[in-house]
Protein backbone atom coordinates (compact mmCIF):
# COMPACT_ATOMS: atom_id res chain seq x y z
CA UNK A 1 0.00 0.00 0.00
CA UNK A 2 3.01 2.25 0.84
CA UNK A 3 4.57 1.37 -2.57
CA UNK A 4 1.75 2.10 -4.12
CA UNK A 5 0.96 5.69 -2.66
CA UNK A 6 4.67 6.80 -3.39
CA UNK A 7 4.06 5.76 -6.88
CA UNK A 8 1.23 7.65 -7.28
CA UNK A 9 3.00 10.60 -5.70
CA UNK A 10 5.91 10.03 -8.11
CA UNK A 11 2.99 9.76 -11.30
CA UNK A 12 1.62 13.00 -10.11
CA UNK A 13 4.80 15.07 -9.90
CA UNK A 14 5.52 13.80 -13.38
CA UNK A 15 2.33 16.24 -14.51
CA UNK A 16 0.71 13.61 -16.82
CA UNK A 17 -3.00 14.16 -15.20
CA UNK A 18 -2.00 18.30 -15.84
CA UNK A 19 -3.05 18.57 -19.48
CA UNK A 20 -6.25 18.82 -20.45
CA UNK A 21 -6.57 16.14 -22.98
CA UNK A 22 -5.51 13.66 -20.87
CA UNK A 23 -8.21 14.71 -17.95
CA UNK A 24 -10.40 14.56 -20.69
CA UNK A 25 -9.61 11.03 -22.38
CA UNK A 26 -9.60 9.38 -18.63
CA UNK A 27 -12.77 10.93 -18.20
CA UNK A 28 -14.60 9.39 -21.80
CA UNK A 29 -12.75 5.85 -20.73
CA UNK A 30 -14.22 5.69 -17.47
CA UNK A 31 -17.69 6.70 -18.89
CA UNK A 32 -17.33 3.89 -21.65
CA UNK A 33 -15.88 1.42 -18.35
CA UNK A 34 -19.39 1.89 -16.69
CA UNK A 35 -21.64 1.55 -20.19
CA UNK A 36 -19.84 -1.64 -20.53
CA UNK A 37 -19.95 -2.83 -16.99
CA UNK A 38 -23.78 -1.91 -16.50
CA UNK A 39 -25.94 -4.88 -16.36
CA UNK A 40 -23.08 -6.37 -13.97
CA UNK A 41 -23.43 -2.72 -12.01
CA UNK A 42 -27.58 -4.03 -11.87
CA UNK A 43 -26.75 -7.05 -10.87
CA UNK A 44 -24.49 -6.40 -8.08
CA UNK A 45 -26.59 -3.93 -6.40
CA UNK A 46 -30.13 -5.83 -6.36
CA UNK A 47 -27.66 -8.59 -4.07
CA UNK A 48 -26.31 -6.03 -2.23
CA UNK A 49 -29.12 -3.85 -1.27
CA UNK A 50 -32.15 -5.56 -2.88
CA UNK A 51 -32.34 -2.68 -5.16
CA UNK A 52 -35.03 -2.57 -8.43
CA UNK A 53 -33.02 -1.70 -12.43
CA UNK A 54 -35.25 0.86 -12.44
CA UNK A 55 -33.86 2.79 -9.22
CA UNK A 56 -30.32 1.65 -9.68
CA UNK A 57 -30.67 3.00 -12.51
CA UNK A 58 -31.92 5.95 -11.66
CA UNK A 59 -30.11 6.84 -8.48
CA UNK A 60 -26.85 5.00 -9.02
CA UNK A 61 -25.96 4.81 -13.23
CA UNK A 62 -27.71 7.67 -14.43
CA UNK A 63 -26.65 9.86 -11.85
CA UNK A 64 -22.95 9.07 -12.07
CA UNK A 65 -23.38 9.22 -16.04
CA UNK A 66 -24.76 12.59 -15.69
CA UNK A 67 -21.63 14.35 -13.37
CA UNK A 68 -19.49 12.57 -16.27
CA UNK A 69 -20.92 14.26 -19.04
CA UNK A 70 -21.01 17.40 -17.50
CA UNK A 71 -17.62 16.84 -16.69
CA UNK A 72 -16.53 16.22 -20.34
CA UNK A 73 -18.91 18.96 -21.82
CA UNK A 74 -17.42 21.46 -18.82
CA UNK A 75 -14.03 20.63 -18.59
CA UNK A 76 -12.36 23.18 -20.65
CA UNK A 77 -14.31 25.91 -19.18
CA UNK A 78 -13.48 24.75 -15.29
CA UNK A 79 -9.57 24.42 -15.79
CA UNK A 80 -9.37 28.10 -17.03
CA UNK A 81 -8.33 30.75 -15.08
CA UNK A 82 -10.71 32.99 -13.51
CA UNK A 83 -10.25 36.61 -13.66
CA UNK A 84 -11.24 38.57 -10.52
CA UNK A 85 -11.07 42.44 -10.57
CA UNK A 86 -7.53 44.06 -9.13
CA UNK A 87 -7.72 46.46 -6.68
CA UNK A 88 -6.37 50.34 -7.84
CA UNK A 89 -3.90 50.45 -6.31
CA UNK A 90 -2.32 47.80 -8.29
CA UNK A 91 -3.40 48.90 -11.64
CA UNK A 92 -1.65 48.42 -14.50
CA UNK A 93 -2.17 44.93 -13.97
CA UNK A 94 -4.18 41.76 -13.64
CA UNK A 95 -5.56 39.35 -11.22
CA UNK A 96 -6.73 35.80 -11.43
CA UNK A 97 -7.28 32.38 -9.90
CA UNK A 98 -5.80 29.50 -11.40
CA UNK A 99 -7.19 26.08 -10.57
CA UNK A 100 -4.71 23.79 -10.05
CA UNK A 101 -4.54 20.13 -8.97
CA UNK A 102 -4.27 19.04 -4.92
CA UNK A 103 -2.32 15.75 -5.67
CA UNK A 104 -2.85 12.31 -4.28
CA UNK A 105 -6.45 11.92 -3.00
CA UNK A 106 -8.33 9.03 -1.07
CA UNK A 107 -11.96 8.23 -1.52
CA UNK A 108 -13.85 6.72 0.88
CA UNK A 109 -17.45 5.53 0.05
CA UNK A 110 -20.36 4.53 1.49
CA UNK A 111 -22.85 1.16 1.39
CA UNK A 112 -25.86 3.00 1.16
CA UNK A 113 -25.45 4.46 -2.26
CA UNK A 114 -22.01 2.60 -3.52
CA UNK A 115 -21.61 3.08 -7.09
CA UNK A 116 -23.39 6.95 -7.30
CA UNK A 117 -21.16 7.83 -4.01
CA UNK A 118 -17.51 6.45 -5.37
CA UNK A 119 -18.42 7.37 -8.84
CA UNK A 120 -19.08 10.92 -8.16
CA UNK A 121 -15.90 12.11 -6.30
CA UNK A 122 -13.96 10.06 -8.88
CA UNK A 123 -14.72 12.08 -11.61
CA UNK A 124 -14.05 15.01 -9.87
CA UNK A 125 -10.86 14.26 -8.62
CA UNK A 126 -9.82 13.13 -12.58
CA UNK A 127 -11.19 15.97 -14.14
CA UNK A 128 -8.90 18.41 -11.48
CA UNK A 129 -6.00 16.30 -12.42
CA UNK A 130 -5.36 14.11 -8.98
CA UNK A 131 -4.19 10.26 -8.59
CA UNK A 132 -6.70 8.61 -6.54
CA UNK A 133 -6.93 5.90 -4.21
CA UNK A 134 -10.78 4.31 -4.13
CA UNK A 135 -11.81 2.53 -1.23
CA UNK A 136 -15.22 1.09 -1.34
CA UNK A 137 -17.36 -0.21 1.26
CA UNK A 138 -17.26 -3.95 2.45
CA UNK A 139 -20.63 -3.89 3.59
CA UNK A 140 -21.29 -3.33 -0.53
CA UNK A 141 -19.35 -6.63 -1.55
CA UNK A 142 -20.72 -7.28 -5.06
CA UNK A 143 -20.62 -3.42 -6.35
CA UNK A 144 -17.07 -3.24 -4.92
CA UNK A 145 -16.07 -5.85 -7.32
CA UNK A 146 -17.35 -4.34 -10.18
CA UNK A 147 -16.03 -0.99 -9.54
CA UNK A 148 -12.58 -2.86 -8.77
CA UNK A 149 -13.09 -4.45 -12.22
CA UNK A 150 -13.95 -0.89 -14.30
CA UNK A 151 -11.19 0.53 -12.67
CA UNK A 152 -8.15 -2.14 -13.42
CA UNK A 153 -9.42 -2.92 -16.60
CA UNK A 154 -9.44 0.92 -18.06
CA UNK A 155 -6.08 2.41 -15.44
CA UNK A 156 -2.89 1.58 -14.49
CA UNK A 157 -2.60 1.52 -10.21
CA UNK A 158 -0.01 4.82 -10.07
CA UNK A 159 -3.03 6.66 -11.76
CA UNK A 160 -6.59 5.16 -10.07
CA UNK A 161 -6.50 2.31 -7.98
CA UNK A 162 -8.71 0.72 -5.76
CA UNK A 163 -8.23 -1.10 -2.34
CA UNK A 164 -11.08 -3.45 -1.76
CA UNK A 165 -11.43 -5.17 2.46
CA UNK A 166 -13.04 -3.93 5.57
CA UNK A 167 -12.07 -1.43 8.38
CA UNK A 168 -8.52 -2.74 8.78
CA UNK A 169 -7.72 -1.55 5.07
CA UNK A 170 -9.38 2.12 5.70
CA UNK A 171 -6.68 2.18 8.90
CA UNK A 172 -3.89 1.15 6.83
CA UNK A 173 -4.86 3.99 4.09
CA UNK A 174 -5.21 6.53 6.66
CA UNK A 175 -2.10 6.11 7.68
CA UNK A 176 -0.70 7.08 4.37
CA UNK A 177 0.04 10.92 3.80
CA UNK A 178 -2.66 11.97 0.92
CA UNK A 179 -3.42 15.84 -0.11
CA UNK A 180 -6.85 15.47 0.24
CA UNK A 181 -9.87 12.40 1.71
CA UNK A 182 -13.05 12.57 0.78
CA UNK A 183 -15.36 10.78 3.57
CA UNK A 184 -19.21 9.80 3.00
CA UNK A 185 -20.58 7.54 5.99
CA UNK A 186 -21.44 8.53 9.83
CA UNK A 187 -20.40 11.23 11.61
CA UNK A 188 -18.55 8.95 14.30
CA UNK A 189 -16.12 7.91 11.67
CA UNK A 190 -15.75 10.84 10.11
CA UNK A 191 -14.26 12.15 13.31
CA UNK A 192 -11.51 9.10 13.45
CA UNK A 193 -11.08 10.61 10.16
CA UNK A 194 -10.60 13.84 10.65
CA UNK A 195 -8.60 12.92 14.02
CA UNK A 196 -5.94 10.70 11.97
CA UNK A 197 -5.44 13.40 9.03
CA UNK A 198 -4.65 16.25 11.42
CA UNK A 199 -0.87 15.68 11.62
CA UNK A 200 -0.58 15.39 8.03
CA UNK A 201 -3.10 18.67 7.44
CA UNK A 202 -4.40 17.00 4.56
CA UNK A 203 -7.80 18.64 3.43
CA UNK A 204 -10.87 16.87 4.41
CA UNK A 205 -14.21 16.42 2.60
CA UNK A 206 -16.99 15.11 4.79
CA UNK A 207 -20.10 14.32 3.45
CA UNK A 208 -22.46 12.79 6.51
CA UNK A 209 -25.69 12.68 8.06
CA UNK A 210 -27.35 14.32 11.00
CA UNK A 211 -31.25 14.47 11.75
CA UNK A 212 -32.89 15.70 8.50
CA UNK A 213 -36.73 16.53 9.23
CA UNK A 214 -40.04 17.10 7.55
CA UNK A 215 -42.09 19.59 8.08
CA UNK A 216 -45.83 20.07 7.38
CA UNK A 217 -47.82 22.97 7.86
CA UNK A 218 -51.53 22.93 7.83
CA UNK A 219 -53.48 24.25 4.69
CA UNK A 220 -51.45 21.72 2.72
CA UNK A 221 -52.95 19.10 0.18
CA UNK A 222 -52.57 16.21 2.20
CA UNK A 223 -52.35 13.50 -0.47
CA UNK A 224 -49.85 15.46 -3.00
CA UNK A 225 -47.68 15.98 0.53
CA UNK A 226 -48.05 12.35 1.65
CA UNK A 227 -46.68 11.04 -1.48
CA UNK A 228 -43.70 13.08 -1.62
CA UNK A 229 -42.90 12.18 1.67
CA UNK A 230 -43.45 8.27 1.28
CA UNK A 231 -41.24 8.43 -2.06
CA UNK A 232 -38.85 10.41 -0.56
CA UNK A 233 -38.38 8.49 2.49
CA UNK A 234 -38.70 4.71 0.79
CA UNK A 235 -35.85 5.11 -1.51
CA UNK A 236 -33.07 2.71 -0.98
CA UNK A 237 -35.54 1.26 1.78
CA UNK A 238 -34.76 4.46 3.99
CA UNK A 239 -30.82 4.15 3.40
CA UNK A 240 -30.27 7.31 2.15
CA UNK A 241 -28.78 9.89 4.06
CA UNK A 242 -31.15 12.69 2.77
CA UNK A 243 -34.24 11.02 3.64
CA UNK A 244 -36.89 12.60 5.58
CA UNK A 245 -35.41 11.05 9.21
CA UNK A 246 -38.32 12.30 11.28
CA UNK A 247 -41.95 14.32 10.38
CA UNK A 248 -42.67 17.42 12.58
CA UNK A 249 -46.40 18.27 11.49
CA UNK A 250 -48.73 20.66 12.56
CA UNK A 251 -50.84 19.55 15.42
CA UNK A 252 -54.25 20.02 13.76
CA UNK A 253 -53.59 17.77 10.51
CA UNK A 254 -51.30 14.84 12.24
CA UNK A 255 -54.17 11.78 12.00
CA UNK A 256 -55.04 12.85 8.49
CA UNK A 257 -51.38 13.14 7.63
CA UNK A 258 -50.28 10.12 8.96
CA UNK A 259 -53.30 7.97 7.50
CA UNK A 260 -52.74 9.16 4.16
CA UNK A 261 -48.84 8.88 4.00
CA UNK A 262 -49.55 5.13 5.24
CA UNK A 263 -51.57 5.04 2.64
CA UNK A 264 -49.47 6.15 0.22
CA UNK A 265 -46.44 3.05 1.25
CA UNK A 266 -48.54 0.72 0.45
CA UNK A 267 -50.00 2.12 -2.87
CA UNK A 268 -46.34 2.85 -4.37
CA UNK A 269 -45.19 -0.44 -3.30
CA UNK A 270 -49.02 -2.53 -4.00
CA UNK A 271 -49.61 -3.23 -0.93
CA UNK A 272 -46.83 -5.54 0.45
CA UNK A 273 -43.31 -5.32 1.02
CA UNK A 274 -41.80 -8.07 2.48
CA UNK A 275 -42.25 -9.95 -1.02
CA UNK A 276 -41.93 -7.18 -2.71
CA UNK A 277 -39.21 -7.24 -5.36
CA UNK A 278 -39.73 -4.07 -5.97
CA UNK A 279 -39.39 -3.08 -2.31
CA UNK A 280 -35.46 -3.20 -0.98
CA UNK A 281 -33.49 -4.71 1.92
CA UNK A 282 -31.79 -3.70 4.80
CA UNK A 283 -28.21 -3.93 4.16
CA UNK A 284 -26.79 -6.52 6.56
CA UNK A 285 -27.62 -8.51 9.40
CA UNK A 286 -26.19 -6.03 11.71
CA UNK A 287 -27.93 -3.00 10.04
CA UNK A 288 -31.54 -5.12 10.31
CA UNK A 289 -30.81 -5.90 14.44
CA UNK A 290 -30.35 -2.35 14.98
CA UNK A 291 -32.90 -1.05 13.22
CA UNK A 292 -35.07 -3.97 14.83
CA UNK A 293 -34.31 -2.94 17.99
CA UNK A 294 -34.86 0.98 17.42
CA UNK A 295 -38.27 -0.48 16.06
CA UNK A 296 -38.85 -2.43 19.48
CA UNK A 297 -38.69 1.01 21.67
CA UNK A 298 -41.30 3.09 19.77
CA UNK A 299 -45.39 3.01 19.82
CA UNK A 300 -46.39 2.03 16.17
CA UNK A 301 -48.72 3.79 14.78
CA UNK A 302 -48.74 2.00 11.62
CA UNK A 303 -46.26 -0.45 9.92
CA UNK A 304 -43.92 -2.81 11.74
CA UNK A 305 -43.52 -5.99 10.08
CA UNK A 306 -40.00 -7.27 9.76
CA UNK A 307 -38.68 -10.73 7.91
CA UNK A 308 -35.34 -11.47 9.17
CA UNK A 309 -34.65 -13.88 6.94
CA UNK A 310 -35.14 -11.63 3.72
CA UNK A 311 -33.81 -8.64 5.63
CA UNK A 312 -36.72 -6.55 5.13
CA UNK A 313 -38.71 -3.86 7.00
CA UNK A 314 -41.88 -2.47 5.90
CA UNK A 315 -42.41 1.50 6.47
CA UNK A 316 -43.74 2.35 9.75
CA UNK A 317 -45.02 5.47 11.26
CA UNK A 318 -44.07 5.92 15.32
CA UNK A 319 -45.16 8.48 17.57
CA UNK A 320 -41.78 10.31 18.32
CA UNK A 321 -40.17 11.17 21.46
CA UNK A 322 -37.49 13.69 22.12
CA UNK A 323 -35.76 11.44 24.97
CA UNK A 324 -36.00 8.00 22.38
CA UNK A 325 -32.96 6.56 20.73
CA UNK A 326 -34.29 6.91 17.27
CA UNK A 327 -34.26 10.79 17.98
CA UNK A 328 -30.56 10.63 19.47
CA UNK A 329 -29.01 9.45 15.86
CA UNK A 330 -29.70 8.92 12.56
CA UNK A 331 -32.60 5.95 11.75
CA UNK A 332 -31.44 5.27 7.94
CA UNK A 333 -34.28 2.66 7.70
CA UNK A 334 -37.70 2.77 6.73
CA UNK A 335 -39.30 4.36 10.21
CA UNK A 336 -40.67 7.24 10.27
CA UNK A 337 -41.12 8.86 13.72
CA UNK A 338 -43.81 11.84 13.95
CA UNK A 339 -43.85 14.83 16.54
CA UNK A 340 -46.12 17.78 16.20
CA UNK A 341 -45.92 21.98 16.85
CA UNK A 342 -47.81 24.82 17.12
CA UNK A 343 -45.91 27.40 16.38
CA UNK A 344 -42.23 28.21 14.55
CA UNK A 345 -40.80 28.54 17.63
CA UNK A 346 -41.79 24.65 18.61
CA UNK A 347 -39.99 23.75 15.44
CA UNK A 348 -36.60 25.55 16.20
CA UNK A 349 -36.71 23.42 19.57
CA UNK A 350 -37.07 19.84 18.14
CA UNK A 351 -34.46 20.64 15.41
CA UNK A 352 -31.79 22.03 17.87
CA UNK A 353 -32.07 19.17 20.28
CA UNK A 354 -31.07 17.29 17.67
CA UNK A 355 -27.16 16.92 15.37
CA UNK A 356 -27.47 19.10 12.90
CA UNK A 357 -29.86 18.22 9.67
CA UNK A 358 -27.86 17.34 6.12
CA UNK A 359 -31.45 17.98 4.62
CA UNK A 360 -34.31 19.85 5.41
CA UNK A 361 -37.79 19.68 3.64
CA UNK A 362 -40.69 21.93 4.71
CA UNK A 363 -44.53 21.75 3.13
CA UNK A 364 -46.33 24.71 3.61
CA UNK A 365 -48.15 27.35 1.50
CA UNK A 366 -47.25 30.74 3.40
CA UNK A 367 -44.55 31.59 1.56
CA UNK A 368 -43.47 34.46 4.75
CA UNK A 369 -43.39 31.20 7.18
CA UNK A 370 -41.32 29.27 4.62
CA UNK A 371 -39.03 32.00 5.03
CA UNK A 372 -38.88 32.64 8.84
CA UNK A 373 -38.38 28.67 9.21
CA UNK A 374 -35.32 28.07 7.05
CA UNK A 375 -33.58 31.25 8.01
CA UNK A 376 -33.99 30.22 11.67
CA UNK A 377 -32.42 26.58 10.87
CA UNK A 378 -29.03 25.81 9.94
CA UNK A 379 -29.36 22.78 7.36
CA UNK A 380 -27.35 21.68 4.54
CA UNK A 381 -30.00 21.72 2.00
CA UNK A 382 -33.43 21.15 1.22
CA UNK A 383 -36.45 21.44 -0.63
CA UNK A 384 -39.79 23.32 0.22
CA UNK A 385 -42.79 21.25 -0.91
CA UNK A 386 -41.16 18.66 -2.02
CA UNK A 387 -38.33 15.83 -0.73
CA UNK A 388 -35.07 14.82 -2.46
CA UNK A 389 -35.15 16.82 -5.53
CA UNK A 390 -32.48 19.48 -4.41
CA UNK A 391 -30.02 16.53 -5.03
CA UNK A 392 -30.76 16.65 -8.58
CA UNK A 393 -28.88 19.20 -10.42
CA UNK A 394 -25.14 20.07 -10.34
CA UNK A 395 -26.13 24.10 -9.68
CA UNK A 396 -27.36 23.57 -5.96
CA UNK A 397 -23.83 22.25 -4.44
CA UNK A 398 -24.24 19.34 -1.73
CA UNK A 399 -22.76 19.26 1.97
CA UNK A 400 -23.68 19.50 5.26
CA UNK A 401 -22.95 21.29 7.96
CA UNK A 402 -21.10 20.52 11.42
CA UNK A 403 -22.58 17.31 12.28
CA UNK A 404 -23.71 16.53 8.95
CA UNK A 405 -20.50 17.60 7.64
CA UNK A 406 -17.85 19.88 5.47
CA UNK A 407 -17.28 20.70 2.50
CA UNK A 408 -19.53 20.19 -0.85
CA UNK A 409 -19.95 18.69 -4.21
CA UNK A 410 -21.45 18.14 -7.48
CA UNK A 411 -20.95 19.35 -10.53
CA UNK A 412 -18.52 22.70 -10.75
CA UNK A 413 -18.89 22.48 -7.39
CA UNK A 414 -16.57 18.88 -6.99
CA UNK A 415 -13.90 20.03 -9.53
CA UNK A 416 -13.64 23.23 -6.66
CA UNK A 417 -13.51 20.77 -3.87
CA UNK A 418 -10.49 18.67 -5.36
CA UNK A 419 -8.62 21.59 -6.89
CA UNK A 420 -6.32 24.46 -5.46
CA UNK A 421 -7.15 28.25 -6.38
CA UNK A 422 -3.72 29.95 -7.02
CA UNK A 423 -4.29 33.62 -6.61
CA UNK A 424 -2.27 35.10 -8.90
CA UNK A 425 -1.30 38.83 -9.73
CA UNK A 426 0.13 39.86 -12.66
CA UNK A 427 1.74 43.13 -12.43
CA UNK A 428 2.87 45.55 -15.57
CA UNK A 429 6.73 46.18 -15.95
CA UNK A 430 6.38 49.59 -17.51
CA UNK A 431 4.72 51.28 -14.75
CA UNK A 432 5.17 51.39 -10.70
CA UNK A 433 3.43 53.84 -8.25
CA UNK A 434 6.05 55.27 -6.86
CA UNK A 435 4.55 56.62 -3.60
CA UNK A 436 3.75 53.25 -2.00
CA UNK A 437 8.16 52.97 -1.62
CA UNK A 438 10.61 54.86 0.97
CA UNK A 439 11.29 57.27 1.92
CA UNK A 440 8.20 58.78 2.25
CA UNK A 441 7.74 62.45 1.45
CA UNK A 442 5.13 64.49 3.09
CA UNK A 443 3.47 64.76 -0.39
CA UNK A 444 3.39 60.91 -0.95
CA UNK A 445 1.53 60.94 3.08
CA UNK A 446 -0.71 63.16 1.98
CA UNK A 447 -1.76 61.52 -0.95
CA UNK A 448 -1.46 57.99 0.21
CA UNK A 449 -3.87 59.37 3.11
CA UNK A 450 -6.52 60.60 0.58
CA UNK A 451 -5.78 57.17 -1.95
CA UNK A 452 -6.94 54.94 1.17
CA UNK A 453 -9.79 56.88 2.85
């Protein structure tokens, strides 16, 4: 692993992932790597996570396929400098910021999401001229072997390589000195993270989870609401680190709202789930027990059948409880815990008693309250009337904030995140202000005086 990090260090001083075309050639063979790998990519991830063609498709390929293309289409554009207006004082001349590349960067991914999650990063890190080091999750077994396969088959190991295995593996890697890690998982690892780059003062990307809620004002149309929030929180079974973790609605609507959004489970999935092929599984064993046993210390309201031996968990609604478990840390399954307010002010409490939200969704109609709510909430993003959606898009950047993370990605947004900005002046050789250099006549005081009022 050592051998392998120096030579990566020794390909990137070389300057071979500087140029343009060759950012741009890696990027078209890694796009034409996952086209050709894709039913395996299917495959791999209805074993691993039970998941449908048409959502791995959806949330895995297509998204992954999309950062590449904008990537490709983009690429030019990104790696130019940026001019940025010079101050007087130093005119004749010019100012810019040059992107430039960090050096050799770590990935770590997640289970939840493991194809869209190392994909993602990857391309950014290529397309801003890094080496990489990939190391996929070993909860994710199958998908790690096809990304393992994409990758050997389409670049040589001082370029992209990827280190397959379990926690002992991530240790080893962290002990390595890298320019920059970029972390998606829990917050409890990304401080071990954090903790083992300090004395190397590598940059750190954190992408984690937090408390995300939901919140529903009355006045709403309670079906269109209750849909959004069943999709949104059934994706990926409830894996999915921007789902709706618990619903805050307004007092006077909560037995409608609940009824209908129970409703609304079983008529996008027909009515069962445990057979459901359509419907997906908990990730492992271990994942199923906890979630099991967070499911064991609530009041069901509706919901709550579990097959261990499929590893499956249908949605259920809970009444919540601020002194629960389930409201101490993030659920990532399909339970749904519900609390209720009356006023903005009972909505600011429940949030801040909890670690900080990586998404925030709020249903109202009252534009003003929209407004009041998410300025008095610190969130990493969200969506108003609506769940999930803000992911979609390379404009909106994604991150969290302090316990749901640093740092953010996606489009433009990545190729920032694993590139330097050189601020660079240049100045003109046929002119110099005089006055700003000693000694200092009274003239030159006087007029540097009135030049800096």
């Amino acid at each position: 692993m050592n051998e392998l990090v120096l030579k990566q260090k020794e390909f990137f001083r070389s300057e071979q992932t500087f140029p343009y075309a060759f950012r741009l050639s890696m990027l078209k063979k890694l796009k034409q790597g996952i086209v050709n790998h894709e039913k395996e990519l299917y495959d791999a991830l209805y074993i691993d996570l039970g998941k449908p063609e048409i959502e791995s498709r959806l949330t895995e390929v297509w998204f992954s396929l999309q950062e590449l293309n904008e990537a490709i289409r983009k690429l030019k554009k990104w790696m130019k400098p940026v001019p940025v207006p010079t101050p007087l004082v130093n005119l004749p001349g010019k100012s810019s910021r040059i992107p430039s590349p960090l050096g050799v960067t770590l990935i770590i991914s997640p289970w939840n999401y493991p194809f869209n999650l190392t994909i993602c990063p990857l391309v950014a890190a290529i397309a801003a001229g890094n080496t990489v080091l990939l190391k996929p999750s070993q909860h994710s077994k199958e998908v790690s072997k096809v990304i393992a396969k994409i990758i050997k088959e389409n670049f040589p190991p001082e370029y992209i390589a990827v280190f397959e295995g379990g926690r002992e593996q991530a240790d080893q890697l962290l002990s390595e000195n890298f320019d920059h890690v970029f972390f998606t998982g829990s917050a409890a690892v990304g401080r071990k993270i954090l903790a083992r780059t300090s004395s190397s003062l590598a940059r750190v990307t954190l992408e984690l989870g937090g408390k995300s809620p939901c919140i529903v004002d009355e006045g709403v149309n309670i079906t269109k609401v209750a849909k959004r929030i069943a999709f949104g929180k059934l994706i990926n079974s409830g894996q999915t680190c921007i789902a709706p973790d618990y619903l805050i609605c307004h007092e006077n609507i909560k037995d409608s709202l609940l009824k209908e959004i129970n409703n609304q489970f079983h008529e996008l999935y027909e009515g069962h789930f445990i057979s459901n092929p359509q419907y997906g599984k908990i990730i492992s064993r271990h994942h199923f027990e906890r979630i099991e046993t967070l499911l064991n210390q609530q009041k069901i309201i509706y919901g709550g059948q579990v097959n261990s031996e499929n590893l499956k968990i249908a949605p259920t609604i809970v009444e919540g409880n601020l002194e629960n478990i389930s409201m101490k840390e993030e659920i990532f399954g399909p339970i749904l815990p519900v609390l209720t307010f009356k006023n903005a002010e009972d909505i600011k409490n429940i949030i801040s008693s909890n670690p900080n939200p990586l998404a925030f969704y709020l249903f109202s109609n009252n534009r003003k309250w929209v407004n009041q709510v998410i300025s008095s909430n610190q969130f990493g993003g969200g969506c108003v009337n609506d769940t999930i959606s803000h992911l979609i898009g390379s404009y909106l950047p994604f991150g969290g904030i302090k316990e749901s993370g640093h740092g953010h990605y996606h489009g433009y947004h990545s190729f920032l995140t694993f590139s330097h900005l050189k601020s660079v002046y240049y100045k003109n050789t046929h002119f110099d202000l005089k006055i700003k250099y000693p000694p200092y006549s009274k003239f030159s005081s006087k007029l540097i005086k009135k030049f800096f009022k």
